[in-house]
Protein backbone atom coordinates (compact mmCIF):
# COMPACT_ATOMS: atom_id res chain seq x y z
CA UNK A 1 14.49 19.59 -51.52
CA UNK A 2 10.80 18.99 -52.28
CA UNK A 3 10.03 17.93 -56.06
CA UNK A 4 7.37 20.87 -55.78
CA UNK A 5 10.10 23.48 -55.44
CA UNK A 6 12.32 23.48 -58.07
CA UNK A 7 15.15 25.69 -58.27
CA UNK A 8 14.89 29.21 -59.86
CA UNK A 9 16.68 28.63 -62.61
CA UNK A 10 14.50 26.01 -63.97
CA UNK A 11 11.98 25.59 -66.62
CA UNK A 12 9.59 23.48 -64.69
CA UNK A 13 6.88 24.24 -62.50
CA UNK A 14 4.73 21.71 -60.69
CA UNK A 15 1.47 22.85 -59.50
CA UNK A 16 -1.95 21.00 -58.36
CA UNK A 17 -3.79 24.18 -59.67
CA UNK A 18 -6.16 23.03 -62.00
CA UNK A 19 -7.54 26.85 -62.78
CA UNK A 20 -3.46 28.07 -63.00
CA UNK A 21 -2.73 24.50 -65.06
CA UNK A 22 -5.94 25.51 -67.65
CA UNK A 23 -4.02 28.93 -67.93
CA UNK A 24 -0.31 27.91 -68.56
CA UNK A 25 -1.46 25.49 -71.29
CA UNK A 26 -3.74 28.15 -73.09
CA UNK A 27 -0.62 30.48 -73.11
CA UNK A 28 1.11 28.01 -74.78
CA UNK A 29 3.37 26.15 -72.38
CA UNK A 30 4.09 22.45 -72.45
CA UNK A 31 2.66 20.14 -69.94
CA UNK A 32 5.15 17.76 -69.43
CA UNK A 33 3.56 14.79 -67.30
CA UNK A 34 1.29 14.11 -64.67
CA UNK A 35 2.36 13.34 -61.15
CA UNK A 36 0.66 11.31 -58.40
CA UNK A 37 2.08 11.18 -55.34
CA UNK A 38 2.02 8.37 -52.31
CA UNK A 39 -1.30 10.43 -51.20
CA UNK A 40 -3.03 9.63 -54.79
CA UNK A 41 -2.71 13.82 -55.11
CA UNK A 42 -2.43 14.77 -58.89
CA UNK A 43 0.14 17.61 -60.29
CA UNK A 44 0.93 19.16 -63.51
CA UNK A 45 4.05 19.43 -64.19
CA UNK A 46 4.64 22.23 -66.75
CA UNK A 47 8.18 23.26 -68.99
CA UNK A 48 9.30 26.23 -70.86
CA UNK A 49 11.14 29.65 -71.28
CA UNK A 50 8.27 31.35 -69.63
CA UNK A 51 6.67 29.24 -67.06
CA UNK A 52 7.65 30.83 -63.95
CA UNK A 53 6.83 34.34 -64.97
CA UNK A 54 3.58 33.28 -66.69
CA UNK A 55 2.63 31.81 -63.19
CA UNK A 56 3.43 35.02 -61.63
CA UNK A 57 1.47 36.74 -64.26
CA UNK A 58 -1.28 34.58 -63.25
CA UNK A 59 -1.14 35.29 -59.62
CA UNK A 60 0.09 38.91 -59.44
CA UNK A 61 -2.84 40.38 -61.62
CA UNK A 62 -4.90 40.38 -64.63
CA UNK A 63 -4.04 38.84 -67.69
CA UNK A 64 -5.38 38.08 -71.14
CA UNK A 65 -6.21 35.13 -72.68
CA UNK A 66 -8.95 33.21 -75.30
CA UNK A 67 -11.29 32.47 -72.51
CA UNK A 68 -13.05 29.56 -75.10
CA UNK A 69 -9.38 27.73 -75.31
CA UNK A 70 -9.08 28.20 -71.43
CA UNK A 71 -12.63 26.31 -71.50
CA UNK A 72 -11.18 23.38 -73.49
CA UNK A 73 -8.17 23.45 -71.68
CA UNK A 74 -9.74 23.44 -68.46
CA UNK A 75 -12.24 20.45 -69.59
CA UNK A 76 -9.19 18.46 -70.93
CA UNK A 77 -7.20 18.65 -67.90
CA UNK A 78 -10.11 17.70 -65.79
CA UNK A 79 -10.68 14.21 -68.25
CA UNK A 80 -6.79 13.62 -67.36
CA UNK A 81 -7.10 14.32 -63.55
CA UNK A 82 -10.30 11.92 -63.68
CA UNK A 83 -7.77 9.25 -65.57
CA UNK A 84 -4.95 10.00 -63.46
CA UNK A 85 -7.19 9.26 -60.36
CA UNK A 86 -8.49 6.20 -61.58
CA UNK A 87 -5.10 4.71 -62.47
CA UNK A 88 -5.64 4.56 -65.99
CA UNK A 89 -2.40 6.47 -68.23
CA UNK A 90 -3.71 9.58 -69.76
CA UNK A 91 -1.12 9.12 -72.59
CA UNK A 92 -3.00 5.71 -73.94
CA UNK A 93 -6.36 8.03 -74.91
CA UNK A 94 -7.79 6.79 -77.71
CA UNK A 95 -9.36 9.43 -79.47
CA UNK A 96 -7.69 13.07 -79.28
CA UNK A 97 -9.98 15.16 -77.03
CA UNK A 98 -12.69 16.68 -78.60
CA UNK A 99 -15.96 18.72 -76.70
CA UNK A 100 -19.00 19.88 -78.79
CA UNK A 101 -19.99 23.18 -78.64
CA UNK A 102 -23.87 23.53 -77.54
CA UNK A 103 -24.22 27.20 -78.42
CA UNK A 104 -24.20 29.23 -82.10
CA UNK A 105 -21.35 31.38 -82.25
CA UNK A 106 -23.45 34.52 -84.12
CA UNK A 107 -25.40 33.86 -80.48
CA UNK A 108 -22.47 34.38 -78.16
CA UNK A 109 -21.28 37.57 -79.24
CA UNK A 110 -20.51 40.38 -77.04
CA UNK A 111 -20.64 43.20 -79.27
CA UNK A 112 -24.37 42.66 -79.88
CA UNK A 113 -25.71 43.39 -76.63
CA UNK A 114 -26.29 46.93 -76.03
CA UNK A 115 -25.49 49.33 -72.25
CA UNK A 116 -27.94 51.39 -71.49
């Protein structure tokens, strides 16, 4: 059986998604490794209770989340696809990942623009 489907029963979902990857680990689930297969193609590979019926949450219809920590999630699992890619080990990062915000949050806020 393929690595990429995992029985039922499991905790552990594998998925190349990088949008579905960004959402799992704003929900709160773990992501366990990285894989990179003989064709240099990267996966997440992602544990806990709810995995599986988070992803089908995710593909079934809408769902809720902090759309600024799905931005920093997105951005961080892009740096450790880029690492993955290049052969380096995303687990020897130096510095913890950090991106500065170029906007003032009084600026961003919804409930001051107006509908006509």
């Amino acid at each position: 059986m393929s690595k990429k489907y995992l029985p039922e029963e499991s905790g552990t979902i594998i998925t190349n998604d990088l949008f579905l990857a960004a959402f799992l680990s704003t929900v709160g689930c773990k992501l366990d490794h990285i894989e990179k297969n003989e064709r240099r193609r990267v996966s997440f590979v992602f544990t806990g209770e709810r995995v599986r019926e988070l992803r089908e949450a995710y593909r079934t219809g809408p769902v809720q989340l902090d759309i600024r920590s799905f931005r920093d999630n997105l951005n961080r699992l892009r740096d450790l696809l880029s690492q993955a890619a290049a052969g380096q080990d995303p687990e020897e990062r130096s510095a913890p990942y950090a991106r500065s915000r170029s906007f003032a949050p009084e600026q961003s806020r919804l409930s001051s623009v107006s509908h006509v």
